[in-house]
Protein backbone atom coordinates (compact mmCIF):
# COMPACT_ATOMS: atom_id res chain seq x y z
CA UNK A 1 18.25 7.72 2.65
CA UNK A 2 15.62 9.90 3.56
CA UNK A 3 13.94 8.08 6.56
CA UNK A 4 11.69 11.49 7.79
CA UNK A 5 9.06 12.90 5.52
CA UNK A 6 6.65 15.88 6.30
CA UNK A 7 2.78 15.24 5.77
CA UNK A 8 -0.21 17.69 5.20
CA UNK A 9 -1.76 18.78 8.58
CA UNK A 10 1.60 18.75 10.64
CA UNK A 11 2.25 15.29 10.43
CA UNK A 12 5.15 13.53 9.49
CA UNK A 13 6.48 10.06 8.92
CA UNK A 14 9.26 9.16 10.80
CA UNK A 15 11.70 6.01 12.28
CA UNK A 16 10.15 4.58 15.95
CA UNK A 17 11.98 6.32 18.48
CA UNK A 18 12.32 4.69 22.10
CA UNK A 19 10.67 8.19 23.39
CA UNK A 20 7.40 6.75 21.58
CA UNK A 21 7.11 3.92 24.26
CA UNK A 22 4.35 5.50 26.23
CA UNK A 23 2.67 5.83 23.07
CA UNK A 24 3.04 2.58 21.67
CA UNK A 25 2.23 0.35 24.85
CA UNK A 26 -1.21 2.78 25.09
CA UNK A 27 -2.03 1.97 21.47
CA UNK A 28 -1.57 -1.23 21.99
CA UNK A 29 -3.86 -1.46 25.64
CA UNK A 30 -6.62 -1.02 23.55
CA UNK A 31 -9.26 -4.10 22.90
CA UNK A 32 -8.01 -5.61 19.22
CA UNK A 33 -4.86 -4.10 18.52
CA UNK A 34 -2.95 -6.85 20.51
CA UNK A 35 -3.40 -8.00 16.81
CA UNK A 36 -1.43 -5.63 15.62
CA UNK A 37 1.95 -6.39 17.17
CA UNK A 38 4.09 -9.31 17.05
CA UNK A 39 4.30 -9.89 20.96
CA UNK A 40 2.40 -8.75 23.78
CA UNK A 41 3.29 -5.11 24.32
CA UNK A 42 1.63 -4.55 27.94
CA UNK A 43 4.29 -2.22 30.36
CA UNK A 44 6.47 0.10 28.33
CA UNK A 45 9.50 -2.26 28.35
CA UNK A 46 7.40 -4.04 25.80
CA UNK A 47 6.54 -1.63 23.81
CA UNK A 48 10.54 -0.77 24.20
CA UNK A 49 11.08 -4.17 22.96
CA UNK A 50 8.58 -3.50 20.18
CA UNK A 51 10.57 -0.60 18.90
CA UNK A 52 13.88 -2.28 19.22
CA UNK A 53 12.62 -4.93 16.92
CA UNK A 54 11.34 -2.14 14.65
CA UNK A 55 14.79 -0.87 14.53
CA UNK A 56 16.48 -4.16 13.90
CA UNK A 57 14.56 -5.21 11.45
CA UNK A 58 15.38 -1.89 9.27
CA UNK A 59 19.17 -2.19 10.14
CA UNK A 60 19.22 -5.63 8.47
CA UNK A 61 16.66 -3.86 5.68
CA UNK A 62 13.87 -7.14 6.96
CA UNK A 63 11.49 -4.24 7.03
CA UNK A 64 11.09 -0.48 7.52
CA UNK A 65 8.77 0.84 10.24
CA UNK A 66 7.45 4.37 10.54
CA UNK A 67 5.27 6.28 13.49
CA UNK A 68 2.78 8.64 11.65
CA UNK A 69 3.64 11.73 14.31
CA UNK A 70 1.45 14.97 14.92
CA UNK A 71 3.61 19.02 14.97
CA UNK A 72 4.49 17.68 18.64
CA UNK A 73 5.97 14.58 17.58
CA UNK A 74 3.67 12.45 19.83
CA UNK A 75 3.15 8.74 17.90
CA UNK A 76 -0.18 8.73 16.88
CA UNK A 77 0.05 5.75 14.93
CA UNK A 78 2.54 3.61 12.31
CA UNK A 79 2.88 1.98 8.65
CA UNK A 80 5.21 -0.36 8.00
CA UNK A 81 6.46 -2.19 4.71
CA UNK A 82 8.49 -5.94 5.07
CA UNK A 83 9.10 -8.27 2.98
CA UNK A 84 11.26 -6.23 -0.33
CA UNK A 85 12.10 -9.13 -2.25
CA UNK A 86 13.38 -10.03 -5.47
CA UNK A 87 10.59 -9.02 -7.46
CA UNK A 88 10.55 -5.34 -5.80
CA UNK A 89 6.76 -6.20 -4.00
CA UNK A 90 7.09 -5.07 -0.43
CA UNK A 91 4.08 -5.70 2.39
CA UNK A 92 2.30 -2.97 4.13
CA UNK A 93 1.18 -2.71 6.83
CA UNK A 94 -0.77 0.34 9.04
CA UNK A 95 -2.12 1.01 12.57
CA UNK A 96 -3.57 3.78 14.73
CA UNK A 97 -4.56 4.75 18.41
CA UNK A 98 -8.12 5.66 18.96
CA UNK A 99 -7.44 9.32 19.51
CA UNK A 100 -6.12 9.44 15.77
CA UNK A 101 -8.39 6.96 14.07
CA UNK A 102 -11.28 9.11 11.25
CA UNK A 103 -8.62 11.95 11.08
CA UNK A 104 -7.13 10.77 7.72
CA UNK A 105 -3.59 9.86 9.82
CA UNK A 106 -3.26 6.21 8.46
CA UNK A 107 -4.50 7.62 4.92
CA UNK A 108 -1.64 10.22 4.99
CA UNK A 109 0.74 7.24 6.49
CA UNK A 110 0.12 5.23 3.50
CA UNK A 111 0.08 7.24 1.32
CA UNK A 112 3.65 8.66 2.32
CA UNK A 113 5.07 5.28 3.12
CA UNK A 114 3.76 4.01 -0.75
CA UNK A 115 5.66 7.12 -1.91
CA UNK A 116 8.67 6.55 -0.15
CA UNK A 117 8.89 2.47 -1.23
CA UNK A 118 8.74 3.71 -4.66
CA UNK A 119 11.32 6.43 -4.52
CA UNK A 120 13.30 5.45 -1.73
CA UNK A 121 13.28 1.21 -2.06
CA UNK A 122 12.62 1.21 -5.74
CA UNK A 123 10.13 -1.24 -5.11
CA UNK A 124 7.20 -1.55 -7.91
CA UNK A 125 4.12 -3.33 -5.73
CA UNK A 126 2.84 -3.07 -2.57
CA UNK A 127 0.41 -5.30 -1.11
CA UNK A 128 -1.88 -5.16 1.83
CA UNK A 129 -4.92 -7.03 3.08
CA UNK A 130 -7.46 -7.09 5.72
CA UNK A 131 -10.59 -8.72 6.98
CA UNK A 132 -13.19 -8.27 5.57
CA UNK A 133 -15.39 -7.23 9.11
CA UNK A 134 -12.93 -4.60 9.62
CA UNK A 135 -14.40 -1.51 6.89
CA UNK A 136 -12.59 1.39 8.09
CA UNK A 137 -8.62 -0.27 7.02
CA UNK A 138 -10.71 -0.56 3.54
CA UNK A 139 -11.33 2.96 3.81
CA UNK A 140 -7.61 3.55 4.32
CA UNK A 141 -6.26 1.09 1.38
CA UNK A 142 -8.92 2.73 -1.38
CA UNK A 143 -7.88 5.93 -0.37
CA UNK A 144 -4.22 5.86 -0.46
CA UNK A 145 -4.20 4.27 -3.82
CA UNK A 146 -4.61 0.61 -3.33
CA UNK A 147 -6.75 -1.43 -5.51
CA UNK A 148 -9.19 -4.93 -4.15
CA UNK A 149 -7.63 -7.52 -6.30
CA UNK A 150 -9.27 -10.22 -4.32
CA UNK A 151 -10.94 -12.55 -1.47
CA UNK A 152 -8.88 -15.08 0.52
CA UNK A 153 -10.98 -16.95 2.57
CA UNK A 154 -10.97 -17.39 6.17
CA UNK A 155 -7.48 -16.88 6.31
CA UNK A 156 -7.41 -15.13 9.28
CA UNK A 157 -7.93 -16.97 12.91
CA UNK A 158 -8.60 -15.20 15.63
CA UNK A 159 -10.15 -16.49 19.31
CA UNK A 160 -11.49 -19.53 16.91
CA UNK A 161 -13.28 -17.32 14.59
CA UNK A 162 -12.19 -17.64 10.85
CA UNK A 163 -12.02 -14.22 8.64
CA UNK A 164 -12.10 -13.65 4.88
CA UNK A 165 -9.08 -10.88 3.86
CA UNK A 166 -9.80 -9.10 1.14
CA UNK A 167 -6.08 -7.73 -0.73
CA UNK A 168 -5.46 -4.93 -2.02
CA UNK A 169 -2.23 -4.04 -4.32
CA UNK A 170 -0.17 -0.42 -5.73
CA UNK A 171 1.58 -0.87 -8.41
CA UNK A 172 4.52 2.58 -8.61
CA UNK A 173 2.99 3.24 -12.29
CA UNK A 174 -0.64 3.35 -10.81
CA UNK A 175 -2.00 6.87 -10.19
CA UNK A 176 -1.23 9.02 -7.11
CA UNK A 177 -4.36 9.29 -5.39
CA UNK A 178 -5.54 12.64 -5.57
CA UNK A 179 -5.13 14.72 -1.73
């Protein structure tokens, strides 16, 4: 399987590393993306943890977790699709630290990890969603290929506020979006 793919401006998609700790537990410091992982990741023996689970949950093929790295191979950010199931739809999934976020890296993420489900999984859709308040992951589903199919209504809770997610689907026979 190939689990590393190269990416236009020097980036590349590769498996979470334990050397991306520092990386991850500053991505994570910042205000909101405490959302974005599945426990607290606050020292870097969290955000160790947070990588381990990354990497057991491909062994057992639950779900397959990339960083989006820069020439250097610093973590700038990640995509992740879980859930294949029997009818070849996987869930995606995307991030990104501040320092990366308007430079196109989740774009070039999603677009690489959409590629590589397709290829490399076989799957046929991909699904994502996000809230509606939140433009800029919108940004990143049009552009890597992902249609709106729809509204689900405050399905999202967070700090007793309710969000609408709007979802967004690729299908393997859409269209690559163009670069």
């Amino acid at each position: 399987m190939n689990d590393r793919v190269r990416l236009p401006g020097g980036l590349r998609l590769r498996p979470w590393e334990m050397s991306d700790a520092p990386a991850v537990r500053e991505a994570f410091a910042e205000p909101g993306m405490e959302r974005q992982a599945d426990a607290p990741v606050v020292t870097v023996s969290d955000a160790e943890e947070w990588i381990g689970r990354r990497q057991d949950q491909w062994s057992r093929e639950a779900a397959f977790a990339f960083a989006v790295a820069d020439a250097s191979g610093t973590a700038l950010g990640g995509v992740l699709v879980s859930g294949p199931d029997a009818h070849a739809t996987g869930w995606v999934s995307y991030w990104t630290g501040s320092a990366a976020r308007g430079r196109g890296v989740a774009t070039l993420g999603c677009r690489a990890l959409a590629d590589w489900c397709f290829a490399e999984l076989g799957l046929f859709r991909l699904e994502l969603g996000h809230r509606t308040n939140n433009p800029a992951s919108c940004r990143v589903a049009l552009a890597s290929g992902f249609v709106a199919e729809g509204l689900q209504r405050r399905k999202l809770a967070y700090d007793g506020v309710r969000y609408d997610v709007e979802t967004h689907a690729r299908l393997a026979t859409d269209p690559r979006p163009a670069p």
